[in-house]
C-alpha atoms as a PDB file:
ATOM      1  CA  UNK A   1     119.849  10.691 184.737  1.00  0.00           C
ATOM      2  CA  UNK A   2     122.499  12.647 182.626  1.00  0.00           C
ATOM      3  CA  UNK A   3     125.822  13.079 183.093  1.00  0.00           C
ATOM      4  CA  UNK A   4     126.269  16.622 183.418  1.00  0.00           C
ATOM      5  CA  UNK A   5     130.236  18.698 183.342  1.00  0.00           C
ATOM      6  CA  UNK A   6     130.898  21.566 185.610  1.00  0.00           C
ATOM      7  CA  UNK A   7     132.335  24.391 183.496  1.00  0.00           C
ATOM      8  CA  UNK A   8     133.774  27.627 184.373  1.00  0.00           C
ATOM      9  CA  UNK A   9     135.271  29.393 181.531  1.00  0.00           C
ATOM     10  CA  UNK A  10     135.454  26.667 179.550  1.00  0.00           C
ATOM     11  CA  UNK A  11     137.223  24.341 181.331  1.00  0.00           C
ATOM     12  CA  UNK A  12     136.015  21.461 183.229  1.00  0.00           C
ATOM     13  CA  UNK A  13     136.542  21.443 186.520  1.00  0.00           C
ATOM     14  CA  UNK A  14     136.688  18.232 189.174  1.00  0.00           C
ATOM     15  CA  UNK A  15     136.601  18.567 192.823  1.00  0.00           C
ATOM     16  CA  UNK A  16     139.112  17.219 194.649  1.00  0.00           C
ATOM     17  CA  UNK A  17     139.461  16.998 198.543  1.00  0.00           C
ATOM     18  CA  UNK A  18     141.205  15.368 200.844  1.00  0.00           C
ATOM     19  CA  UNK A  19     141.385  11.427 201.101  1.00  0.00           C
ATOM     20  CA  UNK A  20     141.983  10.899 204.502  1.00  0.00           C
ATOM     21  CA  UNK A  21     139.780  12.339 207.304  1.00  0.00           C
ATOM     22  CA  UNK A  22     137.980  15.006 205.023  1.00  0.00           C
ATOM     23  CA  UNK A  23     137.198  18.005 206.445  1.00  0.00           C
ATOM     24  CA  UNK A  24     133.525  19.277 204.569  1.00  0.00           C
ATOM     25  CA  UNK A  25     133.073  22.331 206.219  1.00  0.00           C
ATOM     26  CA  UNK A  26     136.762  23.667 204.696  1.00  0.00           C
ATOM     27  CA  UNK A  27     136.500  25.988 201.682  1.00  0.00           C
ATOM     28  CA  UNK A  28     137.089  24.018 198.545  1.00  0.00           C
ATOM     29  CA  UNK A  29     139.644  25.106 195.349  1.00  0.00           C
ATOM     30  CA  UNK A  30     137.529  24.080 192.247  1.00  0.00           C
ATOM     31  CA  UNK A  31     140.394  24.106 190.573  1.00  0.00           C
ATOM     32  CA  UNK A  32     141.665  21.408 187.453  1.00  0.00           C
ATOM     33  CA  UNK A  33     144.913  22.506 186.976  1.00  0.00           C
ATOM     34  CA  UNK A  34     147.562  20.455 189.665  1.00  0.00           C
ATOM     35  CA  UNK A  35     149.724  23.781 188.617  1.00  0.00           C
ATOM     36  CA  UNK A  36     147.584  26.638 189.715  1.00  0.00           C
ATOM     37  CA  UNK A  37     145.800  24.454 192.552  1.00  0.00           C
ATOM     38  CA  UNK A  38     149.435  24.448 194.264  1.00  0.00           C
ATOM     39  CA  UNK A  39     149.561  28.324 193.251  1.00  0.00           C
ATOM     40  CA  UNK A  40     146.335  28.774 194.861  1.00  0.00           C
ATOM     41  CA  UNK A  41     147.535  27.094 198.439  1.00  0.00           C
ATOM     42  CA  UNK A  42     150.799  29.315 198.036  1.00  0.00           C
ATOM     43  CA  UNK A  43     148.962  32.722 197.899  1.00  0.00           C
ATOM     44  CA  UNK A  44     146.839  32.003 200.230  1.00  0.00           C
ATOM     45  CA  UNK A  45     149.546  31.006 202.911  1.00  0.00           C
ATOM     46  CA  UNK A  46     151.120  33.884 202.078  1.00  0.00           C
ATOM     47  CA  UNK A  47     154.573  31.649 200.633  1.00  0.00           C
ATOM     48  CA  UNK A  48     155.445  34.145 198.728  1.00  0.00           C
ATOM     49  CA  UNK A  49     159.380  32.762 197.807  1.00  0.00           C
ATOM     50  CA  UNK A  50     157.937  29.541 197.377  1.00  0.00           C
ATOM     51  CA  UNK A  51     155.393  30.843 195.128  1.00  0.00           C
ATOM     52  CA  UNK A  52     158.440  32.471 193.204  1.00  0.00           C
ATOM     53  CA  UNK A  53     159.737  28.844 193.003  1.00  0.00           C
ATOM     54  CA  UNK A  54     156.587  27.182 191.833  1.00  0.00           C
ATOM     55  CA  UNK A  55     156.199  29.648 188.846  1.00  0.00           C
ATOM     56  CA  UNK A  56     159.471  29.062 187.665  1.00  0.00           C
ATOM     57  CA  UNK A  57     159.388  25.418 187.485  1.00  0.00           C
ATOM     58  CA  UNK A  58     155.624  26.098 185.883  1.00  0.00           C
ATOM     59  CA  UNK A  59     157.491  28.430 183.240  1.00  0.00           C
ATOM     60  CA  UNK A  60     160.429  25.116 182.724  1.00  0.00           C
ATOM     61  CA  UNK A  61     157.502  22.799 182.196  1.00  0.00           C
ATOM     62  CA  UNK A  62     155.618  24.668 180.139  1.00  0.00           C
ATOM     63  CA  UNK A  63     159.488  25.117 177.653  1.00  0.00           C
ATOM     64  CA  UNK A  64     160.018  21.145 178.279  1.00  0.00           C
ATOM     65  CA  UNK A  65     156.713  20.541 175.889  1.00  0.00           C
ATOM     66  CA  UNK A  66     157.682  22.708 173.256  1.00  0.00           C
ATOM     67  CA  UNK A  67     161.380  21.197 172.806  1.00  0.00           C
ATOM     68  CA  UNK A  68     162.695  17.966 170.879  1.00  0.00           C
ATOM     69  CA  UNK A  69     163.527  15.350 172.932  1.00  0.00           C
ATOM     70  CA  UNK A  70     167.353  15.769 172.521  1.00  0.00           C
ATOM     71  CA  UNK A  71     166.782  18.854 174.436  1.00  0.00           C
ATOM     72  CA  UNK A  72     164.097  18.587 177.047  1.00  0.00           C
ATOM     73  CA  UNK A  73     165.781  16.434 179.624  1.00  0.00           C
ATOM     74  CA  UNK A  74     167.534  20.367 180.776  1.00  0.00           C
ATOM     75  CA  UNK A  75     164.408  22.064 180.965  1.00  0.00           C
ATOM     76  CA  UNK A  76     162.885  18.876 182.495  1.00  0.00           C
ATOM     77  CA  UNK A  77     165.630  19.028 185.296  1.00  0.00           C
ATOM     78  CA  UNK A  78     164.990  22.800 186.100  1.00  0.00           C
ATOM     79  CA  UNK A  79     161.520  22.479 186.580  1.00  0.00           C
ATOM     80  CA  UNK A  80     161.931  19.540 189.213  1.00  0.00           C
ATOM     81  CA  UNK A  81     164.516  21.768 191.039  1.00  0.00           C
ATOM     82  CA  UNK A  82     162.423  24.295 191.312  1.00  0.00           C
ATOM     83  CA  UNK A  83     159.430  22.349 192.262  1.00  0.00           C
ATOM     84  CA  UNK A  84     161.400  21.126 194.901  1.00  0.00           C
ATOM     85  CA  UNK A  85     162.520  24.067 195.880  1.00  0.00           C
ATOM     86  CA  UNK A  86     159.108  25.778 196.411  1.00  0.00           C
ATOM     87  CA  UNK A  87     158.457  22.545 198.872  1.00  0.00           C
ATOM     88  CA  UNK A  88     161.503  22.925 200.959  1.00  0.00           C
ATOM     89  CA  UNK A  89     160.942  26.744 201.182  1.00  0.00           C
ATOM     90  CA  UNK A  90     157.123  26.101 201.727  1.00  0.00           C
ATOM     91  CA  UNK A  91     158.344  23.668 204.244  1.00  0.00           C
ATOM     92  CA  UNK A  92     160.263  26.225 206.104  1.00  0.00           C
ATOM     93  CA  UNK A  93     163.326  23.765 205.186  1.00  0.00           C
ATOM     94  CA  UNK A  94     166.616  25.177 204.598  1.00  0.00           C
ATOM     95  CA  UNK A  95     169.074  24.219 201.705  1.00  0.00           C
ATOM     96  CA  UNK A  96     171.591  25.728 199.384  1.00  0.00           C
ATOM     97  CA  UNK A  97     170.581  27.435 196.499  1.00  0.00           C
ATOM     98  CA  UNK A  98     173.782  27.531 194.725  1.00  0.00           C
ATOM     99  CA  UNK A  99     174.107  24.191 192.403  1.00  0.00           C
ATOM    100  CA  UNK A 100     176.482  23.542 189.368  1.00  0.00           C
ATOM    101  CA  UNK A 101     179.690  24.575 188.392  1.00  0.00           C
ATOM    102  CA  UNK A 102     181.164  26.972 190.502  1.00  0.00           C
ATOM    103  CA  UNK A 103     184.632  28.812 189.347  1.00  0.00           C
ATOM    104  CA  UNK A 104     186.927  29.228 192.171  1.00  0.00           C
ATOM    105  CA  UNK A 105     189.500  32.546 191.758  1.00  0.00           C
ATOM    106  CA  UNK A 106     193.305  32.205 192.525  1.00  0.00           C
ATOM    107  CA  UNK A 107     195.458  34.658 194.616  1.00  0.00           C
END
């Protein structure tokens, strides 16, 4: 019997599901794409800063591929942040948002 793809759009798609204690009678995301497969889960939990998060770090990874190497280690950095960012906030954990350099003013 042949081997046959699933294909919506153009794109294959896989299923994926959960690996422990499966739950069949769940909708499933046919979804490819780790990227929009988290997007997915944050729309439709209604994480809508953490969803603000998540695109951002998509929009870093996306500028990491196109750069040279000598200069993709930033962009590389910023999209981990802000990955990690949309799980904390998803998380309902708190942190600081302010990173870096800060100038402090005298007087």
């Amino acid at each position: 019997m042949p081997n046959h793809r699933l294909k919506i759009a153009g794109k294959s798609v896989n299923l994926h599901g959960a690996l422990v204690d499966p739950n069949f009678r769940a909708p499933r995301v046919l979804c490819n794409d780790p990227w929009d497969f988290v997007s997915l889960w944050l729309k439709r939990e209604h994480k809508d800063e953490a969803s603000f998060y998540w695109e951002q770090a998509r929009y870093f990874y996306d500028a990491t591929k196109s750069l040279p190497d000598m200069s993709s280690p930033l962009t590389s950095y910023y999209c981990f942040l802000n990955a990690a960012k949309a799980l904390l906030t998803a998380s309902g954990q708190n942190f600081k948002e302010n990173h870096g350099v800060g100038g402090r003013t005298k007087g």
